[in-house]
N, C-alpha and C. Protein backbone atom coordinates (compact mmCIF):
# COMPACT_ATOMS: atom_id res chain seq x y z
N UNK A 1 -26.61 23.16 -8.03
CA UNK A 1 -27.40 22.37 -7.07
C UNK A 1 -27.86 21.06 -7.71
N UNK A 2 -27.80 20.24 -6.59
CA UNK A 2 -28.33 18.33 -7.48
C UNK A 2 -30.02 18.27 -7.30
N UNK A 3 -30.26 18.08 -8.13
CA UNK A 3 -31.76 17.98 -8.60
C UNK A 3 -32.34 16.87 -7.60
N UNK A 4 -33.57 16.70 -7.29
CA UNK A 4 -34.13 15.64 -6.17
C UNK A 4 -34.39 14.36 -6.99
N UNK A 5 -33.91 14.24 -7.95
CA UNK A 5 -34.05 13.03 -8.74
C UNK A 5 -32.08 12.83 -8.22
N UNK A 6 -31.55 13.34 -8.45
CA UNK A 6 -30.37 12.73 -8.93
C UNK A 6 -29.88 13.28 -6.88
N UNK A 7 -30.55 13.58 -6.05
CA UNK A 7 -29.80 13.10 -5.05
C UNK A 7 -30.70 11.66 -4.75
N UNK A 8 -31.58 11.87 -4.53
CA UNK A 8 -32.70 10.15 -4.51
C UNK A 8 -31.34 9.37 -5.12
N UNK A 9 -30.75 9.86 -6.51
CA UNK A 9 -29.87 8.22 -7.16
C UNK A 9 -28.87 8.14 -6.28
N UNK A 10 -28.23 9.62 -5.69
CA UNK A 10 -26.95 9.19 -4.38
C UNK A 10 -27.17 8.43 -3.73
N UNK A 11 -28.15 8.90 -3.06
CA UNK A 11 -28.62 7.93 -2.11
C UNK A 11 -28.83 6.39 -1.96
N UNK A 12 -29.42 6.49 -2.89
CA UNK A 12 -29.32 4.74 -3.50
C UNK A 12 -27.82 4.20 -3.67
N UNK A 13 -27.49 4.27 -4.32
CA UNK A 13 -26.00 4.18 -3.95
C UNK A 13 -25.24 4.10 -2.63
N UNK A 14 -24.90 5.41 -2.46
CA UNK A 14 -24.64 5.00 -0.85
C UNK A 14 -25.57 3.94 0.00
N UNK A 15 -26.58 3.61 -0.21
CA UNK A 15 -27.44 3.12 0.64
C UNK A 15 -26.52 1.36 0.15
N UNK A 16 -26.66 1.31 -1.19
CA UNK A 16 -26.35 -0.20 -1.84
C UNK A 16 -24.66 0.08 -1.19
N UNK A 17 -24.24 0.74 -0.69
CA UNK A 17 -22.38 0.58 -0.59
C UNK A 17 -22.46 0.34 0.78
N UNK A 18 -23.24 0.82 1.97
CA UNK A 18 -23.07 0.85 3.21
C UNK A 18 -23.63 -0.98 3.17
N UNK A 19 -24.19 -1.82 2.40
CA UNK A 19 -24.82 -2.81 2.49
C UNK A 19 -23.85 -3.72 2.23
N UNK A 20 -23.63 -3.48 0.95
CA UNK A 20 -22.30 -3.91 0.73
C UNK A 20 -21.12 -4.18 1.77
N UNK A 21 -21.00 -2.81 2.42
CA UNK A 21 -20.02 -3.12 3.44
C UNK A 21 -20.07 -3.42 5.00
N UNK A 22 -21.35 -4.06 5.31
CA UNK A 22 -22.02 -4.85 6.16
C UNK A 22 -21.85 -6.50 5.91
N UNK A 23 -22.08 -6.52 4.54
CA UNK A 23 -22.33 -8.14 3.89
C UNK A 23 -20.52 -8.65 4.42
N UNK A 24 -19.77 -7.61 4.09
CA UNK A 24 -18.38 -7.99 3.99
C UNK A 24 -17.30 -7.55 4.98
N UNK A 25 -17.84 -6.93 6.16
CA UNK A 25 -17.95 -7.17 7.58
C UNK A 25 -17.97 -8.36 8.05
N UNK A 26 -19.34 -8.93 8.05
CA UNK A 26 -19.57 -10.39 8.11
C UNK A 26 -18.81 -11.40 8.01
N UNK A 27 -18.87 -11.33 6.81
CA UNK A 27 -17.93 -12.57 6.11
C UNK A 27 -16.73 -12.23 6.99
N UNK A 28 -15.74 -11.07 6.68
CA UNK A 28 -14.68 -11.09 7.21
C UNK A 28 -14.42 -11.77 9.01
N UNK A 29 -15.38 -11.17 9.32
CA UNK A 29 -15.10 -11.54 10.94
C UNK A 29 -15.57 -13.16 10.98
N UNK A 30 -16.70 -13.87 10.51
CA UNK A 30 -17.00 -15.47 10.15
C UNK A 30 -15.57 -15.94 10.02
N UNK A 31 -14.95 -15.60 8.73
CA UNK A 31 -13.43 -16.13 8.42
C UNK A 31 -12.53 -15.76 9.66
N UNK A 32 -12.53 -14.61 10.62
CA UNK A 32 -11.42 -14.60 11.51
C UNK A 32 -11.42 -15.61 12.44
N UNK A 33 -12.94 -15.75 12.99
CA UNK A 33 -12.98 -17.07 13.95
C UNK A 33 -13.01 -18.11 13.78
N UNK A 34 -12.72 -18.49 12.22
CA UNK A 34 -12.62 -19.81 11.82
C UNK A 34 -10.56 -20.17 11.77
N UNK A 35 -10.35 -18.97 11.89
CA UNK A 35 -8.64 -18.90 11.45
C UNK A 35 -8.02 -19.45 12.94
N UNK A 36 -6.83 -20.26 12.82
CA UNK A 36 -6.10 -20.55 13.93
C UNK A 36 -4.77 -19.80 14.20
N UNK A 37 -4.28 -18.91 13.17
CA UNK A 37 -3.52 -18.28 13.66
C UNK A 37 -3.53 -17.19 14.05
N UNK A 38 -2.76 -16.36 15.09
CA UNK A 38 -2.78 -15.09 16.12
C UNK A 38 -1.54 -14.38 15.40
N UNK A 39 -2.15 -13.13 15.53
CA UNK A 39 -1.64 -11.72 14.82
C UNK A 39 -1.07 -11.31 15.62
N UNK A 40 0.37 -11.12 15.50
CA UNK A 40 1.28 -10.16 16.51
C UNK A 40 1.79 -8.95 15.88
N UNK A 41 1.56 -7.68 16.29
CA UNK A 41 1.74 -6.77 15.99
C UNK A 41 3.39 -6.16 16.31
N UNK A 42 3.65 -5.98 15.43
CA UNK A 42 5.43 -5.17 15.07
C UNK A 42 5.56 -4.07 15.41
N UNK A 43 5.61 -3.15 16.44
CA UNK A 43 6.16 -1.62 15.95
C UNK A 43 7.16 -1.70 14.79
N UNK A 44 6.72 -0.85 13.90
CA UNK A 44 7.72 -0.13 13.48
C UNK A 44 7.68 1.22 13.10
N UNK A 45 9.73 1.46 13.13
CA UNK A 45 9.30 2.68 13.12
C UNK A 45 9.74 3.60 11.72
N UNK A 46 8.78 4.55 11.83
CA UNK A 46 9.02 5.56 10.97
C UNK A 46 10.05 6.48 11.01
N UNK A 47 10.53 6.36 9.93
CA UNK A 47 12.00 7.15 9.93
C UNK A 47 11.79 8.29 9.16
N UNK A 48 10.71 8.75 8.48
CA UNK A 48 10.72 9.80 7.84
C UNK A 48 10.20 10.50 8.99
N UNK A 49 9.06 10.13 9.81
CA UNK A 49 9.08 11.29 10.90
C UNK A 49 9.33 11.58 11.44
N UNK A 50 10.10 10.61 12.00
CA UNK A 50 11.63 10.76 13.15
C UNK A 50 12.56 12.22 12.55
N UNK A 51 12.67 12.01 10.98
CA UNK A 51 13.75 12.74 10.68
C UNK A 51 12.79 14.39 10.87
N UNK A 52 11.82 13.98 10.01
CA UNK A 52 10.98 15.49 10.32
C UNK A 52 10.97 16.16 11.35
N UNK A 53 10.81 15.62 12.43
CA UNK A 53 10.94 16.00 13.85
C UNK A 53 12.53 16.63 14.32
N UNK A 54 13.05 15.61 14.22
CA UNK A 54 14.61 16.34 14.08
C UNK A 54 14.39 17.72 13.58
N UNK A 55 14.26 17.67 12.63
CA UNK A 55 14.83 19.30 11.38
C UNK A 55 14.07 20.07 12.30
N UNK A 56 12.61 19.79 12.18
CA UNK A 56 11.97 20.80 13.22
C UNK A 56 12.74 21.52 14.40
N UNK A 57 13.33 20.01 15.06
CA UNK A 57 13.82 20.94 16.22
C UNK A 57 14.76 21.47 16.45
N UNK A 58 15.83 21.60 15.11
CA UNK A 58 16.76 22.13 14.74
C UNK A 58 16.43 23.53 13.88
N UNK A 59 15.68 23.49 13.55
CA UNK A 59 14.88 24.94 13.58
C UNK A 59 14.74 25.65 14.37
N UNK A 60 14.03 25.37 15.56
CA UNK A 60 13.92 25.87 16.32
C UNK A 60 15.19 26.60 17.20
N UNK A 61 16.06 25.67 17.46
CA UNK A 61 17.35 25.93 17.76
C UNK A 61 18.04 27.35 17.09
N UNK A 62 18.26 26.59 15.67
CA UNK A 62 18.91 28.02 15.14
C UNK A 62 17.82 29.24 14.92
């Protein structure tokens, strides 16, 4: 079991990381609306699960 000293230090921690990743939230989204170019998204596809799926259902089969 963690002693109430040393969860108090988790805590702190997590507390300084969730802050952290607020500060840099921020920033990030500041920089997106300053950006002029638009993100187009690619499918692509996965061929390892394509194939997984296959075997599966060739399993099933035999």
């Amino acid at each position: 079991m963690l002693t109430d000293y040393k969860k108090i230090e988790l805590l702190e921690i997590i507390d300084k990381g969730k802050k952290k990743q607020k500060e840099c939230q921020l920033s990030d989204s500041s920089n997106a609306s300053s950006s002029t170019t638009s993100q187009v998204n690619i499918p692509i596809k996965n061929v390892e699960t394509e194939e997984i799926e296959n075997i599966k259902k060739e399993n099933k089969i035999n």
